[in-house]
Structure formats: structure tokens, C-alpha cells
N, C-alpha and C. Protein backbone atom coordinates (compact mmCIF):
# COMPACT_ATOMS: atom_id res chain seq x y z
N UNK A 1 -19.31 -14.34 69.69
CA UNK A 1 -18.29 -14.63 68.70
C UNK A 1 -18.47 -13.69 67.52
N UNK A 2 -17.51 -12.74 66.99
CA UNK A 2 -17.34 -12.48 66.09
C UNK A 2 -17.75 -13.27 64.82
N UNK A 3 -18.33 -12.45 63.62
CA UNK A 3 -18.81 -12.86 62.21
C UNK A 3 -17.20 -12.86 62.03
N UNK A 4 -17.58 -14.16 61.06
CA UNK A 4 -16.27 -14.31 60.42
C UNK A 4 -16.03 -13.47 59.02
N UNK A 5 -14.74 -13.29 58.43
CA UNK A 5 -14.55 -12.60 56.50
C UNK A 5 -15.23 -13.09 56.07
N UNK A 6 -16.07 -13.02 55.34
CA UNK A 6 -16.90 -13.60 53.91
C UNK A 6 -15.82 -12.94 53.57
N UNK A 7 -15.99 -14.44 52.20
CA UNK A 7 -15.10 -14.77 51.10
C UNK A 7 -15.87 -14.14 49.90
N UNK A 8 -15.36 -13.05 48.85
CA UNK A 8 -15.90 -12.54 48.11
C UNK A 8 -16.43 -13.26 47.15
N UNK A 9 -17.47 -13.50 46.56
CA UNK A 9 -17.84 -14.25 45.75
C UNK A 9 -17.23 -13.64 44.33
N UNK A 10 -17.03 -15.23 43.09
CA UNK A 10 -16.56 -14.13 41.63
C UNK A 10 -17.73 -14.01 41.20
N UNK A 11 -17.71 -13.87 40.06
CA UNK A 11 -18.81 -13.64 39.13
C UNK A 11 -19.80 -14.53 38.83
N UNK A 12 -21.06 -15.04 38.87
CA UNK A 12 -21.66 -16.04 38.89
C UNK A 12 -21.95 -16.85 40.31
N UNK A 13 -21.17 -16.48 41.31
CA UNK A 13 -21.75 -16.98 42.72
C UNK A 13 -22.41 -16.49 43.63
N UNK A 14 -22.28 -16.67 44.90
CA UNK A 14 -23.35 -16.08 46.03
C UNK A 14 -22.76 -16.44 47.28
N UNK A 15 -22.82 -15.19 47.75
CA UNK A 15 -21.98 -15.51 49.30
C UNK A 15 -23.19 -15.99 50.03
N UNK A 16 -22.81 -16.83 51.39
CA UNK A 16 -23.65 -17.45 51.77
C UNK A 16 -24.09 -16.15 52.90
N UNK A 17 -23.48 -15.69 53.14
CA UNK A 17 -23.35 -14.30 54.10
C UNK A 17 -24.69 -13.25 53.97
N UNK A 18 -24.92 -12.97 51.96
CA UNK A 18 -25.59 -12.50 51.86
C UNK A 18 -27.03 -13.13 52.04
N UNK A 19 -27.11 -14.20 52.31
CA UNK A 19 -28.48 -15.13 52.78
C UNK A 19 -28.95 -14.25 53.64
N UNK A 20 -30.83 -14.48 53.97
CA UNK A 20 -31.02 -13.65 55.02
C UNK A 20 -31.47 -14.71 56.30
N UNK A 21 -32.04 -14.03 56.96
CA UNK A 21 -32.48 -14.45 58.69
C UNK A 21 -33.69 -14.05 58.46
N UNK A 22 -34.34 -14.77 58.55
CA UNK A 22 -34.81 -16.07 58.63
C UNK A 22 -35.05 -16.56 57.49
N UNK A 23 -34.57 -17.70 56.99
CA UNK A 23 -34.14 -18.36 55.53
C UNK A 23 -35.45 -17.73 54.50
N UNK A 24 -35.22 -18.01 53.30
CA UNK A 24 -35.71 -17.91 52.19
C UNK A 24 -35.51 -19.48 51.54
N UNK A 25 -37.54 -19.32 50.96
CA UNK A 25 -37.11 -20.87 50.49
C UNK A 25 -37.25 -20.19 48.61
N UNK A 26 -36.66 -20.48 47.79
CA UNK A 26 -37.10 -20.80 46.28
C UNK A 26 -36.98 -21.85 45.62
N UNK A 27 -37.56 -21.73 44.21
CA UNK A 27 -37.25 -23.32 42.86
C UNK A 27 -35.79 -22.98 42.66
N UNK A 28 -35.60 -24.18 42.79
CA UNK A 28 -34.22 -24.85 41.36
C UNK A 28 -34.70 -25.33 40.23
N UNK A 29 -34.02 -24.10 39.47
CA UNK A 29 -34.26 -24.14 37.89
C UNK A 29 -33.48 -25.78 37.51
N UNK A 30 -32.40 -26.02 38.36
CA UNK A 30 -31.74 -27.71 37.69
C UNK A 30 -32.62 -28.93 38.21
N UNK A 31 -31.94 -29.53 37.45
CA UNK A 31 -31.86 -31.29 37.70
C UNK A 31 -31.28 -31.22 39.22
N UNK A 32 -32.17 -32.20 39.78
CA UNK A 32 -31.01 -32.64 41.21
C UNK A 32 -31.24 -34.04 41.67
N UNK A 33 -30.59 -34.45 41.80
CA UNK A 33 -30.46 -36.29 42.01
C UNK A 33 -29.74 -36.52 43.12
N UNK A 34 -30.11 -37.59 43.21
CA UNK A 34 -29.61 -38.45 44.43
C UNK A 34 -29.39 -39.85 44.52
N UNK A 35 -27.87 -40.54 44.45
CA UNK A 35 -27.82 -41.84 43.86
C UNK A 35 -27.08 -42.40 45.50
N UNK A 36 -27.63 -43.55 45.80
CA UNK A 36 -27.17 -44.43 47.11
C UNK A 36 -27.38 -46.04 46.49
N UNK A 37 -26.15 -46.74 47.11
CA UNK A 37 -25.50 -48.16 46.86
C UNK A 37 -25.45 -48.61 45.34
N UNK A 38 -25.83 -47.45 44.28
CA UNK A 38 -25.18 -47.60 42.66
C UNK A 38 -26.82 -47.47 42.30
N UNK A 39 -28.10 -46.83 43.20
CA UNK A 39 -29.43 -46.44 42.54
C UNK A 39 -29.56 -44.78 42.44
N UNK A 40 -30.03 -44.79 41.53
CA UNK A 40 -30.76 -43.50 41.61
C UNK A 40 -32.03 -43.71 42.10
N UNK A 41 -31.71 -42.80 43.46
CA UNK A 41 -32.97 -43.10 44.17
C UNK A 41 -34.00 -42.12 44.16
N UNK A 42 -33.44 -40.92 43.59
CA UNK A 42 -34.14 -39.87 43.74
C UNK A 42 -34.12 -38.71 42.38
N UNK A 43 -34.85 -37.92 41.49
CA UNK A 43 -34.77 -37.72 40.30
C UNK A 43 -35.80 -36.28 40.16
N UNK A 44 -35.49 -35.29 40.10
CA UNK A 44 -36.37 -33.92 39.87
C UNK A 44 -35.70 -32.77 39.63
N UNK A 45 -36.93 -32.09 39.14
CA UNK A 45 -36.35 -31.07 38.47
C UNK A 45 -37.88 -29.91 39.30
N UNK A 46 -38.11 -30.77 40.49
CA UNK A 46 -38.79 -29.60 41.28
C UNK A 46 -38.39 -29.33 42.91
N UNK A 47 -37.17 -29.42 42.86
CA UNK A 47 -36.40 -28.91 44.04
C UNK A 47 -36.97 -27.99 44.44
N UNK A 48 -37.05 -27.43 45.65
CA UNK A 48 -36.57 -25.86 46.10
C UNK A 48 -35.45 -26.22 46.89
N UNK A 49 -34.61 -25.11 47.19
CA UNK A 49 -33.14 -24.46 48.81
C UNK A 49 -33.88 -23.36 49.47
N UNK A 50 -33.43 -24.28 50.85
CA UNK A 50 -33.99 -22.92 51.69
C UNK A 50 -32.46 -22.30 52.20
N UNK A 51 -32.48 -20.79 52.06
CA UNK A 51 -31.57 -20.29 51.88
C UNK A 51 -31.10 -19.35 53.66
N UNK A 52 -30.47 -19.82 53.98
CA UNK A 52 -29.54 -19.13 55.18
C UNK A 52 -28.53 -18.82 55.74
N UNK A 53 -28.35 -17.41 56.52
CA UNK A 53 -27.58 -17.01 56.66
C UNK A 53 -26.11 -17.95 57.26
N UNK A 54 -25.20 -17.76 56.42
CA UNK A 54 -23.67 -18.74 56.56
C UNK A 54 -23.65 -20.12 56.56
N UNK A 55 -25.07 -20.39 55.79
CA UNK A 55 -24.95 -22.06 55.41
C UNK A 55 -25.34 -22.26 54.13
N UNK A 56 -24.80 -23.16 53.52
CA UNK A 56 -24.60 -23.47 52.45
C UNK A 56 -26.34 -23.70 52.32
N UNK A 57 -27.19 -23.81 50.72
CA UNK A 57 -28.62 -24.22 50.39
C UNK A 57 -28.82 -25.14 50.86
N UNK A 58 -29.83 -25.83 51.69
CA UNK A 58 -30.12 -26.99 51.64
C UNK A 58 -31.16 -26.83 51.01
N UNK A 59 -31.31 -28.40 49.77
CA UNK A 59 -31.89 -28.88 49.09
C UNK A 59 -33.41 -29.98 49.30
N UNK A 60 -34.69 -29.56 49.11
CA UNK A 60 -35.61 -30.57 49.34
C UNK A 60 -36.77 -30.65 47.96
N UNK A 61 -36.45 -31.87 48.06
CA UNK A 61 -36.91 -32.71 47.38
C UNK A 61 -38.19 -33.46 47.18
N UNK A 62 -39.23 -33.50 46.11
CA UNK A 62 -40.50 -33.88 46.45
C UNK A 62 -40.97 -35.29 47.30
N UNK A 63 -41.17 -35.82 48.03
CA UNK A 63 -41.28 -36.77 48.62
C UNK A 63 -41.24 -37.98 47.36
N UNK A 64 -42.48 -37.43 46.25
CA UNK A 64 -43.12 -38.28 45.53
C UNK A 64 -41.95 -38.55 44.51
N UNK A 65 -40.74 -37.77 44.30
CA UNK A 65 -39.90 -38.22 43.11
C UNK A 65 -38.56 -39.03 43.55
N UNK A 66 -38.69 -39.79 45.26
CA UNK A 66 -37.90 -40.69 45.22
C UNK A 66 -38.57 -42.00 45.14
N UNK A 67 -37.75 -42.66 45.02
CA UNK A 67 -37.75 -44.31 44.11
C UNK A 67 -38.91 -44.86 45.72
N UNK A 68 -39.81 -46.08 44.95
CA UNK A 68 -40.54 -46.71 46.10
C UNK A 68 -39.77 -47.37 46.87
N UNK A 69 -39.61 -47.04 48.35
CA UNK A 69 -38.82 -47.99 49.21
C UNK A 69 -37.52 -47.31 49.64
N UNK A 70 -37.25 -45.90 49.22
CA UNK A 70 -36.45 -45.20 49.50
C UNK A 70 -36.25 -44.23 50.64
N UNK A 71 -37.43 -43.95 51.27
CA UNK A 71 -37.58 -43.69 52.49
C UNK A 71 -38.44 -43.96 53.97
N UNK A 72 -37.93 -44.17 54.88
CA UNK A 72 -38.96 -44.82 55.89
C UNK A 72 -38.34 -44.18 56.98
N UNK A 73 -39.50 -43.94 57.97
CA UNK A 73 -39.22 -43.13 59.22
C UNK A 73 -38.16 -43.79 60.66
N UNK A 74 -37.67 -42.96 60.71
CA UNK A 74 -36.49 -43.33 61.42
C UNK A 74 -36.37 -42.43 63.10
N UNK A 75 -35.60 -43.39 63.80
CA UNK A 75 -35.91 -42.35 65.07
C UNK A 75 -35.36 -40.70 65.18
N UNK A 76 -36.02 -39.90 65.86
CA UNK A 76 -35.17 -38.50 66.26
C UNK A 76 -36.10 -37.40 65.55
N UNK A 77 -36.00 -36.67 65.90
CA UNK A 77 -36.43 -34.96 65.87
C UNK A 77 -35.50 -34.11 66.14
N UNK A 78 -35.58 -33.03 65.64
CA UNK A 78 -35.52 -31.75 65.89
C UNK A 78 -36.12 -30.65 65.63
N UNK A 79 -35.96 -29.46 66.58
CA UNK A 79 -36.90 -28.50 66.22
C UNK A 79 -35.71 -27.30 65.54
N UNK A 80 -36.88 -26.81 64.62
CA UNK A 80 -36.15 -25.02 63.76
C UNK A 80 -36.86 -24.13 63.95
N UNK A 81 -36.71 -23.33 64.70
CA UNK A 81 -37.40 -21.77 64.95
C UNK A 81 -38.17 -21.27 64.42
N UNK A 82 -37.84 -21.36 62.92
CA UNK A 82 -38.58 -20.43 61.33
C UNK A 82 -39.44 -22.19 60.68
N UNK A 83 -38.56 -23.12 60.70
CA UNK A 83 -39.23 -23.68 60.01
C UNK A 83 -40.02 -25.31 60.80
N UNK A 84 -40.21 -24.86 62.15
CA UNK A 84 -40.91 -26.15 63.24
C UNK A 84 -40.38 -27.51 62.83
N UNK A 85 -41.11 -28.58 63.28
CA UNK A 85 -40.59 -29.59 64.19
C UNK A 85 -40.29 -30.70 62.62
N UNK A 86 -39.03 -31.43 62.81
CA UNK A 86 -38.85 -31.84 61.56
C UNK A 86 -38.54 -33.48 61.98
N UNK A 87 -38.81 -34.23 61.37
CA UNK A 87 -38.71 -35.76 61.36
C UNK A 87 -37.60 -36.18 60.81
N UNK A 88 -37.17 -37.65 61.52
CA UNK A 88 -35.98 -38.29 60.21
C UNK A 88 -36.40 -39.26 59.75
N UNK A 89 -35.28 -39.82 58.55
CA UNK A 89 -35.70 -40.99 57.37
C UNK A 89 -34.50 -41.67 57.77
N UNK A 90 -34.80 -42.98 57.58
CA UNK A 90 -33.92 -43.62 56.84
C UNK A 90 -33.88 -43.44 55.29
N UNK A 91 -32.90 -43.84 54.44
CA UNK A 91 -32.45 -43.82 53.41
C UNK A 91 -31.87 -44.81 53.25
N UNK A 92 -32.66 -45.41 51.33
CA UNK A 92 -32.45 -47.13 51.29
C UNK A 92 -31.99 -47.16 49.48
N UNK A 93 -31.29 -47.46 49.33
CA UNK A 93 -30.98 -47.98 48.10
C UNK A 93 -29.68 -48.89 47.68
N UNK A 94 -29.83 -49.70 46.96
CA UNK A 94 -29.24 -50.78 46.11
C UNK A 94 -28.97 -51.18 47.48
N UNK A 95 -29.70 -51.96 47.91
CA UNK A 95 -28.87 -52.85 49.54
C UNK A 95 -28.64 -52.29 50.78
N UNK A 96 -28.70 -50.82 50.60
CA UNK A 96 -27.34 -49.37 51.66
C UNK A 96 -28.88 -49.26 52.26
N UNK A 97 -28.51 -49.07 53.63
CA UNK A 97 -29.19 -47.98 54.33
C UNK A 97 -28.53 -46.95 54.80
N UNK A 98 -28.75 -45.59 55.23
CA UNK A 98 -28.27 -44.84 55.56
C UNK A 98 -29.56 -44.19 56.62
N UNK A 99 -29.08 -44.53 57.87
CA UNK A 99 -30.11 -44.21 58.96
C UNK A 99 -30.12 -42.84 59.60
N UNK A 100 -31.17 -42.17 59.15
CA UNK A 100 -31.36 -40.87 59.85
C UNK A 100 -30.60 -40.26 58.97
N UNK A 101 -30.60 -39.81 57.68
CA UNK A 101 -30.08 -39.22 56.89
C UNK A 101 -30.91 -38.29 55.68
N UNK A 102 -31.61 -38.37 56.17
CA UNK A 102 -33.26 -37.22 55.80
C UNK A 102 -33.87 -37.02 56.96
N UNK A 103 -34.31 -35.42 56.13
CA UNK A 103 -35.62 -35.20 57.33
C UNK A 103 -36.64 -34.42 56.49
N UNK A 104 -37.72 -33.91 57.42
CA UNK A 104 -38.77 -33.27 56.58
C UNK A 104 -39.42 -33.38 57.75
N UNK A 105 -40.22 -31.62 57.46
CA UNK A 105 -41.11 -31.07 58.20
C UNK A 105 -42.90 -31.53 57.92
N UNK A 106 -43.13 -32.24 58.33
CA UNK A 106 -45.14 -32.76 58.19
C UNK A 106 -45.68 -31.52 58.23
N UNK A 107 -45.56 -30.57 59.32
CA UNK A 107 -46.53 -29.57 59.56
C UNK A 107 -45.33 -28.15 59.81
N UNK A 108 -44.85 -28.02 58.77
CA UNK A 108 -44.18 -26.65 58.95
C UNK A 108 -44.99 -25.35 59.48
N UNK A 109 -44.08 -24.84 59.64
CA UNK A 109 -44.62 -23.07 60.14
C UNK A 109 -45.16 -22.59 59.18
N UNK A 110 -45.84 -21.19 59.47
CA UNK A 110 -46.48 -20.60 58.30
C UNK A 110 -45.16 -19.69 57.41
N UNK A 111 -45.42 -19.91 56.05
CA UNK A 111 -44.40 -19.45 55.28
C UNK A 111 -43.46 -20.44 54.93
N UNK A 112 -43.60 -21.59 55.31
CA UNK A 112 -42.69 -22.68 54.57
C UNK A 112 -43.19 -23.96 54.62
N UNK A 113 -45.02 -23.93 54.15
CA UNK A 113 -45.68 -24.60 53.72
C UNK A 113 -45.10 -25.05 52.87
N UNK A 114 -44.36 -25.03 51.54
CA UNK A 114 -44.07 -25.81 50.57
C UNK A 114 -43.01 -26.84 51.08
N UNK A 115 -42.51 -26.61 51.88
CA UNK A 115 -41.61 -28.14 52.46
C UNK A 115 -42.59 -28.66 52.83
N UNK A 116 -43.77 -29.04 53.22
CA UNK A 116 -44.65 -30.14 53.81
C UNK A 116 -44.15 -31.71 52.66
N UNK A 117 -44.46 -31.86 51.99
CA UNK A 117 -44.26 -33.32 51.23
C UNK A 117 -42.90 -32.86 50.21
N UNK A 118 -41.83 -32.43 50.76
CA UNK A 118 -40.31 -32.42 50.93
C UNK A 118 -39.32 -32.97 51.35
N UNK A 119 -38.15 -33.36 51.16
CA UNK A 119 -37.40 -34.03 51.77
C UNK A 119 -35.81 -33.43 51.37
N UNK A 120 -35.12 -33.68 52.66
CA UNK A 120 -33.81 -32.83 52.91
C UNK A 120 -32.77 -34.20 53.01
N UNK A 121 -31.84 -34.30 52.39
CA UNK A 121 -31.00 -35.59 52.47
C UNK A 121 -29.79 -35.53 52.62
N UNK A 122 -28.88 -35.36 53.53
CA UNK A 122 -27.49 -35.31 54.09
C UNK A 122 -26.73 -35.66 52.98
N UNK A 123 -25.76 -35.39 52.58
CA UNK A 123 -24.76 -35.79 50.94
C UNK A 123 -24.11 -36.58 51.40
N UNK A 124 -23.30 -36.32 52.54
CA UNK A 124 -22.70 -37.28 52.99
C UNK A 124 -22.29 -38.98 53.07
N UNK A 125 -23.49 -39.28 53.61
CA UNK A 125 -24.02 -40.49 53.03
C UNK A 125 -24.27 -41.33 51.83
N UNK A 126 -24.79 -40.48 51.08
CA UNK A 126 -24.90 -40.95 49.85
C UNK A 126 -23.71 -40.93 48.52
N UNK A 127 -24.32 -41.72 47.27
CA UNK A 127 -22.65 -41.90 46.42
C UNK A 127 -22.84 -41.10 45.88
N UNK A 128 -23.77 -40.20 45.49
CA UNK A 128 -23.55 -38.95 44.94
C UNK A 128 -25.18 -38.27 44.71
N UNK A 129 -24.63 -37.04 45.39
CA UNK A 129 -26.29 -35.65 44.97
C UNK A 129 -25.81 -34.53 44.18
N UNK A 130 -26.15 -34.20 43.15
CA UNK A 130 -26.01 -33.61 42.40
C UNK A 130 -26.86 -32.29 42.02
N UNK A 131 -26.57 -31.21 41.50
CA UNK A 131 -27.68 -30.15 41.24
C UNK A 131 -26.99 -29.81 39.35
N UNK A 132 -27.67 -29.55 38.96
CA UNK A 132 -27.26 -29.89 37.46
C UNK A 132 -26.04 -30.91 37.41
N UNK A 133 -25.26 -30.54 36.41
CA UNK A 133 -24.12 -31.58 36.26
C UNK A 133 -23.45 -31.77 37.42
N UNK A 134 -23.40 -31.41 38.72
CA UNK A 134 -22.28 -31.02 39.62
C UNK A 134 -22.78 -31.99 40.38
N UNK A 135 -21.28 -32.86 41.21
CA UNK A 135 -22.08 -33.49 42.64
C UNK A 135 -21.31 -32.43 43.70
N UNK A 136 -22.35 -32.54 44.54
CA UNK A 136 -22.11 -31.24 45.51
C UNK A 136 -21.34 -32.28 46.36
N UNK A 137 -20.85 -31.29 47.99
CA UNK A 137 -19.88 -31.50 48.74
C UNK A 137 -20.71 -31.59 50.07
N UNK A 138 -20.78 -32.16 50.89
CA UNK A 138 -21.43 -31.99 52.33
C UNK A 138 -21.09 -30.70 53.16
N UNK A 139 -22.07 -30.17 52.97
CA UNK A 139 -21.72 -28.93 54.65
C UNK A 139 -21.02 -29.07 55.66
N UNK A 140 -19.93 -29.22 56.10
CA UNK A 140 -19.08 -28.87 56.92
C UNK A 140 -20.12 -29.60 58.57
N UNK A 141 -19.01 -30.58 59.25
CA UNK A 141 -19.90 -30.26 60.70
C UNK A 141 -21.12 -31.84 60.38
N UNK A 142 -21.59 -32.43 61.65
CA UNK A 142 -22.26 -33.38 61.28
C UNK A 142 -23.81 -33.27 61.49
N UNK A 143 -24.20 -32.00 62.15
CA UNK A 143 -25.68 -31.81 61.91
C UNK A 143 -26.40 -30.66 61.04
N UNK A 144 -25.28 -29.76 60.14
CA UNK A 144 -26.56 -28.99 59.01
C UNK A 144 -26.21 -29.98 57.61
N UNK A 145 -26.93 -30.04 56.87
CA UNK A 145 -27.60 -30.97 55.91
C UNK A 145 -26.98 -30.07 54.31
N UNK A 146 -26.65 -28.82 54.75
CA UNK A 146 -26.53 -27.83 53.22
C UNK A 146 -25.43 -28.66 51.98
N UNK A 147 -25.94 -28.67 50.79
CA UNK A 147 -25.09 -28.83 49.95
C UNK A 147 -24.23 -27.55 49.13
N UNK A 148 -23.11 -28.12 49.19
CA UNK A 148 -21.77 -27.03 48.30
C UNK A 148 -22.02 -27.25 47.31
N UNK A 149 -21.82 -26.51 46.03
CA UNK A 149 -21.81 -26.51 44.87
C UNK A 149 -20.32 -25.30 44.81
N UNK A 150 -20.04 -24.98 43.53
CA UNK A 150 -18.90 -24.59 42.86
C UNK A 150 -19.75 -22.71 43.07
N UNK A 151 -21.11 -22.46 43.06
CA UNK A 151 -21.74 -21.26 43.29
C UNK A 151 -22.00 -20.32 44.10
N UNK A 152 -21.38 -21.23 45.30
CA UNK A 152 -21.47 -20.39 46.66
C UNK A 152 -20.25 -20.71 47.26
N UNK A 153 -20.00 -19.48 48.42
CA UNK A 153 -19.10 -19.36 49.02
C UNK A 153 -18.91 -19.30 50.38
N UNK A 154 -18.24 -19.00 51.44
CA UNK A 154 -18.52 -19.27 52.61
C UNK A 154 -17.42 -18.43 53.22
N UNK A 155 -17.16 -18.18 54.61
CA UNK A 155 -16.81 -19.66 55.04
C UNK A 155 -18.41 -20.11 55.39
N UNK A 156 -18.28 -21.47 55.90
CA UNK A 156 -19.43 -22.12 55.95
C UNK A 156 -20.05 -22.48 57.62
N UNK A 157 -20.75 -22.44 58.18
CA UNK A 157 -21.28 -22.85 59.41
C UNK A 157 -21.13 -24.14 59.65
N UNK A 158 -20.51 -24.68 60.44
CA UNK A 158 -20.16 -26.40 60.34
C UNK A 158 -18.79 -26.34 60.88
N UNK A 159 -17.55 -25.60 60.49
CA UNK A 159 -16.58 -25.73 60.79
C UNK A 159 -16.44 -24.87 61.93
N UNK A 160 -15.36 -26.01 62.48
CA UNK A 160 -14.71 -25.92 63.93
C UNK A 160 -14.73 -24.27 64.13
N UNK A 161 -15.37 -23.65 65.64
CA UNK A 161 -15.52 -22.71 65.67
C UNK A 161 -16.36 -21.99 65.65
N UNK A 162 -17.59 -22.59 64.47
CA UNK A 162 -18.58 -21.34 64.06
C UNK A 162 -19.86 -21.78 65.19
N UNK A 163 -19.51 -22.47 65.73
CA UNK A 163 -20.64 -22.64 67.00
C UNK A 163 -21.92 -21.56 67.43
N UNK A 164 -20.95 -20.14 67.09
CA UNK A 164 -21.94 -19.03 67.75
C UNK A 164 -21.86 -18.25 66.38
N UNK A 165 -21.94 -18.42 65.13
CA UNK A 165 -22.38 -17.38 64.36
C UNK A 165 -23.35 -17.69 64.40
């Protein structure tokens, strides 16, 4: 399958295009939250995104800065090439569960040791994740996890089609 147009980014954004292979993880300089059934369940300002080619950042989160009782292991795996074998969560707040809607790598590959006590949380699900003031948008598609913000551009991996980029 043909690469699709990247959409030019304006001033202040980032094509997702220009991401590389095999992701890049860095800090988020913002706030990023995570609120499910009217809690804030989740609260930091020591994020990293691991960054890849035609998907939006996904966002992880210190294990230790969600709320007690907010996550518990849930069935399923999958494996990532660059970043090995990753677990799921349930996700619990104000009453809500949201099953299998995190994951996180225990024993990552070498080079993305800092996701070990991390956590990745589907937007979808939840009433709102945010990265500074903004609540982001779910990634396109029901198994990559990336959050949209107003900073990046796409098109995005998720939608109908992009099967083989």
C-alpha cells in the first residue's frame, strides 16, 4: 500500500509522518490528566509520548500518579517489536470500569526502559485526558491507544485503509 499525503503541518505542529521507525520516547513539558466516571484518576506532570511513524503520541503515565484503586490487571497481551510484551488494565473510577483500557510494558526492550512503571490509557473510554489545557481525541481505529491534540497532524493510522502503512 502506498504512503498516504501528509497533511502539512502550520506553524507550531508536527506531522506525524515526520516521526521516526522505530519510535522515540521523550518528557512532556505539560500537565496530563485523566478523569473517568466524574474522578480524576490520574494527575502528572511526568508524562513521556512515544513517538511513531503515522500515529498520533501515545501518552504514559507514571504508574504511581494514578489514584489508589485505579488500576488492576486485566486479561490480554500483546506484543511490539521495538517496545516487547505489554499487559492490560482495567480502569476504575467514580463507579466506571473500563476493561482493558491500559496497558504497560513490566519488562520492556532495551531503550525503552523508562516505560517499565508507565501506563498507556485508551481516551476513548474515559470522560476526559487531557495534555495541558486540551482534552485530546482518540486515535482513529480500535487498537492504537495515540492521543490527538490540536499539534499534530496526520492522516492518522487507525483509519479505514491504513492497514499496511
Amino acid at each position: 500500500m502506498r504512503r498516504p499525503q501528509p497533511i502539512v503541518p502550520s506553524p507550531g505542529q508536527e506531522s506525524v509522518w515526520d516521526y521516526p521507525r522505530p519510535p522515540r520516547v521523550e518528557p512532556v513539558p505539560e500537565r496530563v490528566t485523566i478523569r473517568l466516571g466524574g474522578v480524576l484518576i490520574a494527575d502528572t506532570r511526568d508524562a513521556v509520548r512515544v513517538l511513531e511513524t503515522s500515529h498520533p503520541p501515545v501518552y504514559y503515565l507514571p504508574i504511581a500518579d494514578f489514584i489508589e484503586g485505579a488500576l488492576s490487571d486485566a486479561p490480554g497481551s500483546s506484543f511490539c517489536e521495538f517496545k516487547g510484551a505489554a499487559r492490560y488494565l482495567d480502569v476504575r473510577g467514580g463507579g466506571l470500569t473500563a476493561s482493558g483500557a491500559a496497558w504497560n510494558y513490566p519488562h520492556p526492550s532495551p531503550g525503552f526502559e523508562v516505560l517499565r512503571d508507565r501506563v498507556a490509557v485508551y481516551a476513548g473510554p474515559m470522560d476526559a485526558c487531557t495534555v495541558g489545557d486540551e482534552v485530546v481525541v482518540p486515535q482513529p481505529g480500535g487498537f492504537y491507544g495515540g492521543w490527538v491534540t490540536s499539534s499534530v497532524v496526520g492522516p492518522f493510522k487507525g483509519v479505514p485503509g491504513s492497514m499496511g502503512w
